[in-house]
C-alpha atoms as a PDB file:
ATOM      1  CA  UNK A   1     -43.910-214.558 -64.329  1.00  0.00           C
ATOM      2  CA  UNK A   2     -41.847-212.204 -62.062  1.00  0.00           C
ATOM      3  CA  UNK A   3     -40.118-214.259 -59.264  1.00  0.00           C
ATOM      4  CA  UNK A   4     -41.233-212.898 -55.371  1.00  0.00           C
ATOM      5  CA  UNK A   5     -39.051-211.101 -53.721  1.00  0.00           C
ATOM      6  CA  UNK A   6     -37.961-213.489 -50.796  1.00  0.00           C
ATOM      7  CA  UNK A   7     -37.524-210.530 -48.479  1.00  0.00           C
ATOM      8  CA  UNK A   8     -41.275-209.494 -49.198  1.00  0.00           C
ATOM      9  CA  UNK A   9     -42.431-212.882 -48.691  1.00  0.00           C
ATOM     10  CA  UNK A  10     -40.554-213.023 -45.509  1.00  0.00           C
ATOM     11  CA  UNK A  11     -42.807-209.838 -44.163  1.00  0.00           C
ATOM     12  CA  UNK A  12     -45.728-210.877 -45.543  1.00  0.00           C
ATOM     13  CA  UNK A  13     -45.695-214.156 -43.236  1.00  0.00           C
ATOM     14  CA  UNK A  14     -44.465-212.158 -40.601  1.00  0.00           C
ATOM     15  CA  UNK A  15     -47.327-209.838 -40.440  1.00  0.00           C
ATOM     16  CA  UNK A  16     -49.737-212.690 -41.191  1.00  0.00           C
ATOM     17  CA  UNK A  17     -48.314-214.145 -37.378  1.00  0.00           C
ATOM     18  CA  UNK A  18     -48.033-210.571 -36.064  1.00  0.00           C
ATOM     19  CA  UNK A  19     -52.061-210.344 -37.015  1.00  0.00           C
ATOM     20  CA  UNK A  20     -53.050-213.782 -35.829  1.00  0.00           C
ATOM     21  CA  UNK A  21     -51.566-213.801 -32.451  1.00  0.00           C
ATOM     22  CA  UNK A  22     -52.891-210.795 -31.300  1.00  0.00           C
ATOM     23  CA  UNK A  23     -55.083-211.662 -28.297  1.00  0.00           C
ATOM     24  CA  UNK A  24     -55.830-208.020 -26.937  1.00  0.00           C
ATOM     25  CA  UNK A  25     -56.873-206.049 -29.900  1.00  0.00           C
ATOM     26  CA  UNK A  26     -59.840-206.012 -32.460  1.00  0.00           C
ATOM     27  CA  UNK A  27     -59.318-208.226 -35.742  1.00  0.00           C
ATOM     28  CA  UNK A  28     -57.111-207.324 -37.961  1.00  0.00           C
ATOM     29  CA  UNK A  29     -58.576-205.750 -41.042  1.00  0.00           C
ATOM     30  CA  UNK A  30     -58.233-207.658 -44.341  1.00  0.00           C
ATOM     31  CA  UNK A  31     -54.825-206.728 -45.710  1.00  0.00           C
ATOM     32  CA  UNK A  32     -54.959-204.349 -48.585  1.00  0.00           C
ATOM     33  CA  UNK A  33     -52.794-203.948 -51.154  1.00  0.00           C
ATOM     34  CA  UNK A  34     -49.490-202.752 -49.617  1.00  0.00           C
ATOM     35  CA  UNK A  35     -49.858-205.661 -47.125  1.00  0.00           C
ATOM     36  CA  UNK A  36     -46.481-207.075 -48.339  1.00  0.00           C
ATOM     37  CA  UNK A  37     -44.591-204.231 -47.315  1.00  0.00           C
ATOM     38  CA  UNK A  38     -46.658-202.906 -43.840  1.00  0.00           C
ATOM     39  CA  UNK A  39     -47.183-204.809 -40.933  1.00  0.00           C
ATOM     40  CA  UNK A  40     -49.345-204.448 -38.466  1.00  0.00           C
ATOM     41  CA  UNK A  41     -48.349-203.916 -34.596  1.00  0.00           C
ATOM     42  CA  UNK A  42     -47.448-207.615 -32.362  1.00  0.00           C
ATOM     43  CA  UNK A  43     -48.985-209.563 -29.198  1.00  0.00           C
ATOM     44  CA  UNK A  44     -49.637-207.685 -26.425  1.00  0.00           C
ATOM     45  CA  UNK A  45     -48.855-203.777 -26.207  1.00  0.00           C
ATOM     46  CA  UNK A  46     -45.026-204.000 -28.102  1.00  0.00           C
ATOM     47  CA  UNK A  47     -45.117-201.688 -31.300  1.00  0.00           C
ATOM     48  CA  UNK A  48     -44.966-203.209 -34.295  1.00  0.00           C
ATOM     49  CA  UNK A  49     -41.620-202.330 -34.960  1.00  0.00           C
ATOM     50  CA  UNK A  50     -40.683-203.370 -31.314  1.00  0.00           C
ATOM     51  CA  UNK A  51     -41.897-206.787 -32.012  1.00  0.00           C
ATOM     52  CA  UNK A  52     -40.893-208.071 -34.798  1.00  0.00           C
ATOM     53  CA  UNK A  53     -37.156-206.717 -34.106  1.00  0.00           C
ATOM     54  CA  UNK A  54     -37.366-208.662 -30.718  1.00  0.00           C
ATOM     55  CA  UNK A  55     -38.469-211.981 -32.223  1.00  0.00           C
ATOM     56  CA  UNK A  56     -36.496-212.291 -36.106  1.00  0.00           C
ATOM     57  CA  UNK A  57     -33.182-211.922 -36.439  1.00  0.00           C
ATOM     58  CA  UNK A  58     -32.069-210.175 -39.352  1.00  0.00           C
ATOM     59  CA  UNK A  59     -34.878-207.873 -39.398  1.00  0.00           C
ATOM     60  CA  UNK A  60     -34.670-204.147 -39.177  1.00  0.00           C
ATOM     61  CA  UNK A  61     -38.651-202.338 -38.749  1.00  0.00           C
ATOM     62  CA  UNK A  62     -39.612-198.381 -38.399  1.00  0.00           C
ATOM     63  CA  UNK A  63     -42.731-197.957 -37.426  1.00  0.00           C
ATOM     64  CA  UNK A  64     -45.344-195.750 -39.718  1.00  0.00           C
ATOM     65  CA  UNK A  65     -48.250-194.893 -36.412  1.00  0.00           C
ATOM     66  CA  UNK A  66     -49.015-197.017 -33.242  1.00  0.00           C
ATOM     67  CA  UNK A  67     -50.220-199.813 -35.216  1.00  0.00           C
ATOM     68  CA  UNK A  68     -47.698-200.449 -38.149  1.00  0.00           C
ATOM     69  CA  UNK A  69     -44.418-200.434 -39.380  1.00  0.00           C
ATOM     70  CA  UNK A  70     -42.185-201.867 -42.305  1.00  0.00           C
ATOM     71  CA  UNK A  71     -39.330-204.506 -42.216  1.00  0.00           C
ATOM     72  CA  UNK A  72     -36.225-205.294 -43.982  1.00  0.00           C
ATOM     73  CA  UNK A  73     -33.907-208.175 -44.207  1.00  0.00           C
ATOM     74  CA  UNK A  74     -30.501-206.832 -43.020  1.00  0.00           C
ATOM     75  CA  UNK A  75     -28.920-210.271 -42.210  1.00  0.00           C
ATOM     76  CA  UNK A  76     -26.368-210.070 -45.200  1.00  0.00           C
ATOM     77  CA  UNK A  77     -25.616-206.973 -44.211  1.00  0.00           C
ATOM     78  CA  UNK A  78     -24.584-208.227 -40.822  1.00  0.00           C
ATOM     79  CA  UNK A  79     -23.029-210.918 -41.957  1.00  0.00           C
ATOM     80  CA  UNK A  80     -20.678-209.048 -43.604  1.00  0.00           C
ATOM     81  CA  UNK A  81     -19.991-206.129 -41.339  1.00  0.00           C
ATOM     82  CA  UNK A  82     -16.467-206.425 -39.135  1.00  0.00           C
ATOM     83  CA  UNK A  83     -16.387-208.494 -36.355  1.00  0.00           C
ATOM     84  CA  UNK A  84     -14.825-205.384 -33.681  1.00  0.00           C
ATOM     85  CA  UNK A  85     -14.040-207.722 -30.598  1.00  0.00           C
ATOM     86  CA  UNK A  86     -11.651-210.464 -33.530  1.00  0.00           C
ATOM     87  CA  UNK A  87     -10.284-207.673 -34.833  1.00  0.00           C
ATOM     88  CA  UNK A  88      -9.268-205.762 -31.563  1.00  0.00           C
ATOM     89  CA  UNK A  89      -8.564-202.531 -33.545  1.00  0.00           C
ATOM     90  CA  UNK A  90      -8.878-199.378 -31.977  1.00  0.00           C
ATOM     91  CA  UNK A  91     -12.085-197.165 -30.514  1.00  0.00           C
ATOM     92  CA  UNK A  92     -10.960-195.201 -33.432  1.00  0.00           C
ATOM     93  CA  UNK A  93     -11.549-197.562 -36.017  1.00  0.00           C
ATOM     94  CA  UNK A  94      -7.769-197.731 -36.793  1.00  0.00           C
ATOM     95  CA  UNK A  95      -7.210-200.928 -38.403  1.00  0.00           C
ATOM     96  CA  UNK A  96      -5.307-203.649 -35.933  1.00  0.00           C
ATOM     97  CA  UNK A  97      -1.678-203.750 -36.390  1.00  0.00           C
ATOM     98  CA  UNK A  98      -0.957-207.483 -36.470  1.00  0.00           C
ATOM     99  CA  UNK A  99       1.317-208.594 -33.529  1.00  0.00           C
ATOM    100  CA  UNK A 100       5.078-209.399 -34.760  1.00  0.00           C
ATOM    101  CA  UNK A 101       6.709-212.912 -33.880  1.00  0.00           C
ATOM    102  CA  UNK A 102       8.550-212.663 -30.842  1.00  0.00           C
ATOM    103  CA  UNK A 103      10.802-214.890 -28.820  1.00  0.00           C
ATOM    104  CA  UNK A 104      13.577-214.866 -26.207  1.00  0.00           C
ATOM    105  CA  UNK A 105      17.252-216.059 -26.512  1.00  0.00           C
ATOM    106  CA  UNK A 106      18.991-217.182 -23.202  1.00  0.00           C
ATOM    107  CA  UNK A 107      22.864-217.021 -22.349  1.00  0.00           C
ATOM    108  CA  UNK A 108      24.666-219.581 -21.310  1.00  0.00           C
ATOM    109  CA  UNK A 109      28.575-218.756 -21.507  1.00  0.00           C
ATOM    110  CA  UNK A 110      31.455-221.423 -21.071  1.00  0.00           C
ATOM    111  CA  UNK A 111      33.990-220.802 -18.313  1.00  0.00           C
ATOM    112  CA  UNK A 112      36.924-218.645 -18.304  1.00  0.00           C
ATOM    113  CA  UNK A 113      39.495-217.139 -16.029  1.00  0.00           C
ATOM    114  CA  UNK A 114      38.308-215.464 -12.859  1.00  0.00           C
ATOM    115  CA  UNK A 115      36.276-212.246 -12.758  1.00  0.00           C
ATOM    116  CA  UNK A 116      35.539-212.750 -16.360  1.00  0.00           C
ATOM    117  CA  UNK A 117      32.912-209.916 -17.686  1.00  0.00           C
ATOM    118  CA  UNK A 118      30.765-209.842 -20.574  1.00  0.00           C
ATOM    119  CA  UNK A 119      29.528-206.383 -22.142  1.00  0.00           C
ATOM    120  CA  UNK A 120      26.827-206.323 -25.223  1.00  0.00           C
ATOM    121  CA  UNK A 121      28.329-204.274 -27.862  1.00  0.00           C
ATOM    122  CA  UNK A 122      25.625-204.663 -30.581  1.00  0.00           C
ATOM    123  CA  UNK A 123      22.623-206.187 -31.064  1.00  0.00           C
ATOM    124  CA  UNK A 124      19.883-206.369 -29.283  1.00  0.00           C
ATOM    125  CA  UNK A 125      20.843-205.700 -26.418  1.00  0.00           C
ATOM    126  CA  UNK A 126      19.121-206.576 -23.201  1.00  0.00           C
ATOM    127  CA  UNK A 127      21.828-204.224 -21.447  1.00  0.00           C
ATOM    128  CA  UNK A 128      24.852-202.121 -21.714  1.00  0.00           C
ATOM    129  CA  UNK A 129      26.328-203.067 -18.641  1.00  0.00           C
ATOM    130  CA  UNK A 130      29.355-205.308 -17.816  1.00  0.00           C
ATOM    131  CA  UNK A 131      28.841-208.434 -15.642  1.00  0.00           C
ATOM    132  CA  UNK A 132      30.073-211.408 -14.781  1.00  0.00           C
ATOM    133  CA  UNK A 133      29.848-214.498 -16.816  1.00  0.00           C
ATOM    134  CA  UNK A 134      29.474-216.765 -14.213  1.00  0.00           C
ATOM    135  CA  UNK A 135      25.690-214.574 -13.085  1.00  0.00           C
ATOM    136  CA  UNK A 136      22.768-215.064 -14.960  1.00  0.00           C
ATOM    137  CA  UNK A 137      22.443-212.475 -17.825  1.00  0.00           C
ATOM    138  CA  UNK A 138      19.414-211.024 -19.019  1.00  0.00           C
ATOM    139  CA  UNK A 139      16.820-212.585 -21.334  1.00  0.00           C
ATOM    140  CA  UNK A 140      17.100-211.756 -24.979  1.00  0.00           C
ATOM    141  CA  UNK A 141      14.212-210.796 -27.001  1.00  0.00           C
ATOM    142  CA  UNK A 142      14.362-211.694 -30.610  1.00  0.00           C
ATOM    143  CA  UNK A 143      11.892-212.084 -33.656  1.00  0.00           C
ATOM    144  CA  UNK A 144      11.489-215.698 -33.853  1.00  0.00           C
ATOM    145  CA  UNK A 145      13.615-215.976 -37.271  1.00  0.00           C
ATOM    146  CA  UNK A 146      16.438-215.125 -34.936  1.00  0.00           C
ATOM    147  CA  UNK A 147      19.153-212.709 -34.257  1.00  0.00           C
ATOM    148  CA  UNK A 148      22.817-211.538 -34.362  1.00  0.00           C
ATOM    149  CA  UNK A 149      24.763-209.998 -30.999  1.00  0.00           C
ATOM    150  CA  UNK A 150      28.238-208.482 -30.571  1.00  0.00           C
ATOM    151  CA  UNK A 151      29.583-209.385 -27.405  1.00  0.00           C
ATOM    152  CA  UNK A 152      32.397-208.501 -25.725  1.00  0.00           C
ATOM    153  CA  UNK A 153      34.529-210.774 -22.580  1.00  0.00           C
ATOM    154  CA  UNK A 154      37.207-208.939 -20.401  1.00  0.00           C
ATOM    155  CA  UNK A 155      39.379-210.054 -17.833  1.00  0.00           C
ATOM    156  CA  UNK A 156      42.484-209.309 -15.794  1.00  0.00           C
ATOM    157  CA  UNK A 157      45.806-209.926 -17.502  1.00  0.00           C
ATOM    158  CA  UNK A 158      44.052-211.001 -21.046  1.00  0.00           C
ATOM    159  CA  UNK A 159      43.164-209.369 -24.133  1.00  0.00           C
ATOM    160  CA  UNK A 160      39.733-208.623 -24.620  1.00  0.00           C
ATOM    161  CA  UNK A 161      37.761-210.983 -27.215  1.00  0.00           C
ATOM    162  CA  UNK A 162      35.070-209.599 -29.153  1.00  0.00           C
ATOM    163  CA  UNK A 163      32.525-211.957 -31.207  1.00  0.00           C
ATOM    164  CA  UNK A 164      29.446-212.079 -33.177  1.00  0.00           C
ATOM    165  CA  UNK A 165      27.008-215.208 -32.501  1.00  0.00           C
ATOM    166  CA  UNK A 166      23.967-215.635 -34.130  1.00  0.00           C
ATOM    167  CA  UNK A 167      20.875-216.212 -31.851  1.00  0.00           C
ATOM    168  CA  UNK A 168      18.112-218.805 -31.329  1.00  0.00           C
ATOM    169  CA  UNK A 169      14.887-218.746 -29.357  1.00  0.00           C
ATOM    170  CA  UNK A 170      15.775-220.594 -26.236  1.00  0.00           C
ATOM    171  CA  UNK A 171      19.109-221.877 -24.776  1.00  0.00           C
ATOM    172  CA  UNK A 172      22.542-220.276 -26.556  1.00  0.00           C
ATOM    173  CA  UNK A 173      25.231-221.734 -25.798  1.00  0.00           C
ATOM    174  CA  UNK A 174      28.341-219.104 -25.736  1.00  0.00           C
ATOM    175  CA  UNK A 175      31.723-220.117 -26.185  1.00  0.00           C
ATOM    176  CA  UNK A 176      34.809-217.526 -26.157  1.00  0.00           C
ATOM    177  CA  UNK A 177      38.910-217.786 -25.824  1.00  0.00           C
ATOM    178  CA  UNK A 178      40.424-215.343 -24.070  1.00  0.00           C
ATOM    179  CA  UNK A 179      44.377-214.801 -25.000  1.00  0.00           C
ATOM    180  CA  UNK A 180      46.631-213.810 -21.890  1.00  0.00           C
ATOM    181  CA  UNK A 181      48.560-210.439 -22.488  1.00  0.00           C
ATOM    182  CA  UNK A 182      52.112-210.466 -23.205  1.00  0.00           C
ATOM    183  CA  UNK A 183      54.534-210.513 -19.873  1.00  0.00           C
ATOM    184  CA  UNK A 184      51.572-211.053 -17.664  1.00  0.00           C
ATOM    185  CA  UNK A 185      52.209-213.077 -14.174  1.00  0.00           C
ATOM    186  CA  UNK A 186      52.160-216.570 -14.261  1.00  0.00           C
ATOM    187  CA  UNK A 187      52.908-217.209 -10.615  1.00  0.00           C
ATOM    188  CA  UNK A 188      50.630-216.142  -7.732  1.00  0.00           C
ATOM    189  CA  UNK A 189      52.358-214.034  -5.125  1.00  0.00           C
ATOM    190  CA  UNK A 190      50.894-213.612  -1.292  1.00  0.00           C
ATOM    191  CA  UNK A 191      50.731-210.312   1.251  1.00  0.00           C
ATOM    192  CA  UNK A 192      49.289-211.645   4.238  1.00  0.00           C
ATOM    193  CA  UNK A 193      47.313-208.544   6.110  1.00  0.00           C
ATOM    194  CA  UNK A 194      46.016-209.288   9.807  1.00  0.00           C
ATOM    195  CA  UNK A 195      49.236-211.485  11.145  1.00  0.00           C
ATOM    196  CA  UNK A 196      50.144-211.262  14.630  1.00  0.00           C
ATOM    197  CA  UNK A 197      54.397-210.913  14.972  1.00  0.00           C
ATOM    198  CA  UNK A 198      55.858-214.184  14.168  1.00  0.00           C
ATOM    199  CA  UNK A 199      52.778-215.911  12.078  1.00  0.00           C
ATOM    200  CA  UNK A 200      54.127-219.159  10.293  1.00  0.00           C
ATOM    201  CA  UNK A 201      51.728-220.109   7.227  1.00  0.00           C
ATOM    202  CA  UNK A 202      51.968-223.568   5.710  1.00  0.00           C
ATOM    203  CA  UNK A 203      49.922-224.842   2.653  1.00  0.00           C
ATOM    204  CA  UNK A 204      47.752-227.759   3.605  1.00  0.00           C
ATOM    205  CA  UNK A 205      46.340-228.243   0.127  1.00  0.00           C
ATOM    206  CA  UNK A 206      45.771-227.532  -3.418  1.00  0.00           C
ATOM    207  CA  UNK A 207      48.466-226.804  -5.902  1.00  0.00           C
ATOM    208  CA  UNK A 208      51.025-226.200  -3.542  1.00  0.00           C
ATOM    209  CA  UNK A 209      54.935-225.973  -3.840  1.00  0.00           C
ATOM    210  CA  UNK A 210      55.783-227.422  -0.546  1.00  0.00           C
ATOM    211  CA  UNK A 211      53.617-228.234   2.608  1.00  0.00           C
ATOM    212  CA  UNK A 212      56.260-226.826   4.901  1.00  0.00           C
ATOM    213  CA  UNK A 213      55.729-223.601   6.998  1.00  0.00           C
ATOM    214  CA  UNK A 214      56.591-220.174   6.092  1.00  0.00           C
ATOM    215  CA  UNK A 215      57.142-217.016   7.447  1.00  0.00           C
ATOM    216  CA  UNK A 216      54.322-214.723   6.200  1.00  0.00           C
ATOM    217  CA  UNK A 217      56.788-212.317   4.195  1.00  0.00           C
ATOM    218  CA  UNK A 218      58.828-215.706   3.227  1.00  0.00           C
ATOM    219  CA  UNK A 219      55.885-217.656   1.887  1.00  0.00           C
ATOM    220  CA  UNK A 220      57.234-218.615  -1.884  1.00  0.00           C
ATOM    221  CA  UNK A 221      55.284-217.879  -5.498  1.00  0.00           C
ATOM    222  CA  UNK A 222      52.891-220.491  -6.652  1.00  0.00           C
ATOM    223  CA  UNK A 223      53.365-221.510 -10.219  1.00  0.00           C
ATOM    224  CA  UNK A 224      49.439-221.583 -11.604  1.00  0.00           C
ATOM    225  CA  UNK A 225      48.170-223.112 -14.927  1.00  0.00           C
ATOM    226  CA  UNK A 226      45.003-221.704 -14.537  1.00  0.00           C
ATOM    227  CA  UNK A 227      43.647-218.801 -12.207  1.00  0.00           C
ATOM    228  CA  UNK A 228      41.030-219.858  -9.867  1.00  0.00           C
ATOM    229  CA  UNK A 229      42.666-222.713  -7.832  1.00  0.00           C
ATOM    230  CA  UNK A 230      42.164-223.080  -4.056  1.00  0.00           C
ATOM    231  CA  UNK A 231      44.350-223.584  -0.997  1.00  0.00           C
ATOM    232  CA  UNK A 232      44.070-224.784   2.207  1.00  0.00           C
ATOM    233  CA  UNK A 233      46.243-222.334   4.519  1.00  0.00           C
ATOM    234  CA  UNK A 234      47.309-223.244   8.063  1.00  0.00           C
ATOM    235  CA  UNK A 235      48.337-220.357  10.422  1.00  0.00           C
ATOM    236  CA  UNK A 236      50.404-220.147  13.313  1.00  0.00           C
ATOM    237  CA  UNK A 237      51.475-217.559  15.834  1.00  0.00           C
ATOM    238  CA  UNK A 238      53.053-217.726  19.260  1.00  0.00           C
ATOM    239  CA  UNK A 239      50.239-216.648  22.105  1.00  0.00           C
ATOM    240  CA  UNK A 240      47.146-217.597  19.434  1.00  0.00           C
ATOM    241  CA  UNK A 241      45.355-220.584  18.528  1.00  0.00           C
ATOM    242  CA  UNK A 242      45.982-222.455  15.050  1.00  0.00           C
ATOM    243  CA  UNK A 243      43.965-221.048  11.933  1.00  0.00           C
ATOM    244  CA  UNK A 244      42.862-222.472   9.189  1.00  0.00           C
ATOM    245  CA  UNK A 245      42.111-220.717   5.852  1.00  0.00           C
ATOM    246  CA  UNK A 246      40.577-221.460   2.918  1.00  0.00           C
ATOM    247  CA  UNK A 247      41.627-218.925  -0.457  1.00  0.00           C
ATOM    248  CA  UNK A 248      40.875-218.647  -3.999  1.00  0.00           C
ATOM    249  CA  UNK A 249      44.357-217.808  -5.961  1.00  0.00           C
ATOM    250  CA  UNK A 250      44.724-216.085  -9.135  1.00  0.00           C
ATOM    251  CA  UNK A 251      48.152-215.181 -10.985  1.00  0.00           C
ATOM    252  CA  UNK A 252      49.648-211.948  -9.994  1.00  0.00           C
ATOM    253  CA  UNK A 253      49.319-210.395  -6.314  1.00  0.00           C
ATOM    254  CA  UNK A 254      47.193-211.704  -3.657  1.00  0.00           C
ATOM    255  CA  UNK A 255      46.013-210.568  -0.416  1.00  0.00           C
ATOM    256  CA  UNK A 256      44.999-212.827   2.271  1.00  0.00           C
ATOM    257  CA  UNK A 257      43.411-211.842   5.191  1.00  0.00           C
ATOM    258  CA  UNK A 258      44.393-213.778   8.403  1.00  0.00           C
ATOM    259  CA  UNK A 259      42.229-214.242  11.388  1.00  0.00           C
ATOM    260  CA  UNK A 260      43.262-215.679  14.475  1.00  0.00           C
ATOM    261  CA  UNK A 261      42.113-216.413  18.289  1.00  0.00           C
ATOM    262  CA  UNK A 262      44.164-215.560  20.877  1.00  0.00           C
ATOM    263  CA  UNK A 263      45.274-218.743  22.787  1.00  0.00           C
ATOM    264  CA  UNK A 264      43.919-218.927  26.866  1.00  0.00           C
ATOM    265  CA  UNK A 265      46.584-218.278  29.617  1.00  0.00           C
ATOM    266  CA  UNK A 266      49.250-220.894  30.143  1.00  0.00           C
ATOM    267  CA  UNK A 267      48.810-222.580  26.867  1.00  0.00           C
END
């Protein structure tokens, strides 16, 4: 015995309901003996076709007149199709192309001597420029296996350094040495700019060599270990009030503004 067809059995119930529920139309007519595979039009005035789609999913109909149509199961068919809004690919149909790994690498760099610059050499770069180390520098983007950079650290009266440091998503710590040039200052020496005639300047604090007061072209060179130290400067000037300064050093020349009040009448 042949087995049925389950998508022919399917229809046939279908159009059994489609006949039986029609409340505005003559009887239906005893099926004959294509009844398996044409159906007879739905409730109300909807096609055949029209109804069937409308209430069983799966089902694709075409109608033959007014009054019937035939049906096929086209479930598996969906199934199986592409889901387009998953798979995001193009309007086209151009396949997807799978997003890569991605992550970002941030700088941190230790200190070292003032002014200090940092220039990406190679790499992936997030710039070509020079800044400072002590600013923030850009965000790195790397795949998330990581990443190799060249960079490069500069600075006044030092070699330059360059190094290679392998890169991790998140916070990279960057450490560098930078190696003073030969016969390079190791004393800071002052040109005060600004002073009245007959300005005194005394250093109040910091690495000082004496706390005694100075004439401005007499003030003497400050031994430093390491640039960046501060002083405390007190001013003096006959007609003006005391000043008080406050100055970054470095090794080698440095010029220090001097501001100062003139002193009221009779004092």
């Amino acid at each position: 015995m042949r087995a049925t067809n389950p998508a022919l059995l399917v229809l046939c119930v279908l159009g059994l309901a489609c006949n039986r529920t029609r409340s505005d139309g003559p009887a239906a007519a005893t099926p004959g003996p294509d009844a398996a595979n044409t159906l007879a039009a739905g409730p109300g005035s909807d096609p055949c076709a029209v109804y069937i789609e409308r209430t069983v999913q799966g089902v694709r109909c075409e109608a033959i007149d007014a009054a019937r149509c035939t049906c096929e199961l086209v479930a598996a068919a969906s199934a199986s199709a592409p889901d387009l809004a998953a798979n995001s690919s193009s309007a086209s149909g151009a396949p997807a192309t799978p997003a890569a790994e991605s992550a970002v690498a941030n700088l941190e760099f230790a200190k070292g001597p003032q002014n200090t610059i940092v220039q990406c050499v190679s790499g992936p770069c997030p710039t070509r420029s020079a800044d400072f180390i002590t600013g923030v520098y850009p965000p790195i983007p790397i795949p998330a296996a990581g990443a190799s950079v060249q960079l490069e650290f500069r600075a006044m009266h030092y070699k330059p350094y360059v190094g290679t440091y392998d890169l991790v998503p998140g916070r990279n710590y960057i450490q560098f040495a930078l190696e003073r040039e030969f016969g390079a200052p190791v004393s800071a020496v002052f040109q005060f700019e600004g002073a009245p005639a007959g300005t005194t300047v005394e250093c109040v604090s910091g690495p000082c060599v004496d706390n005694k007061g100075h004439a401005i072209d007499k003030f003497p060179e400050l031994p430093l270990k390491d640039d960046g130290a501060t002083l405390l400067l007190r001013f003096n000037a006959p007609g003006y009030r005391t000043a008080m300064t406050s100055f970054q050093v470095r090794r080698g020349p440095n010029i220090v503004p001097v501001l100062m009040e003139k002193a009221p009448l009779g004092k």
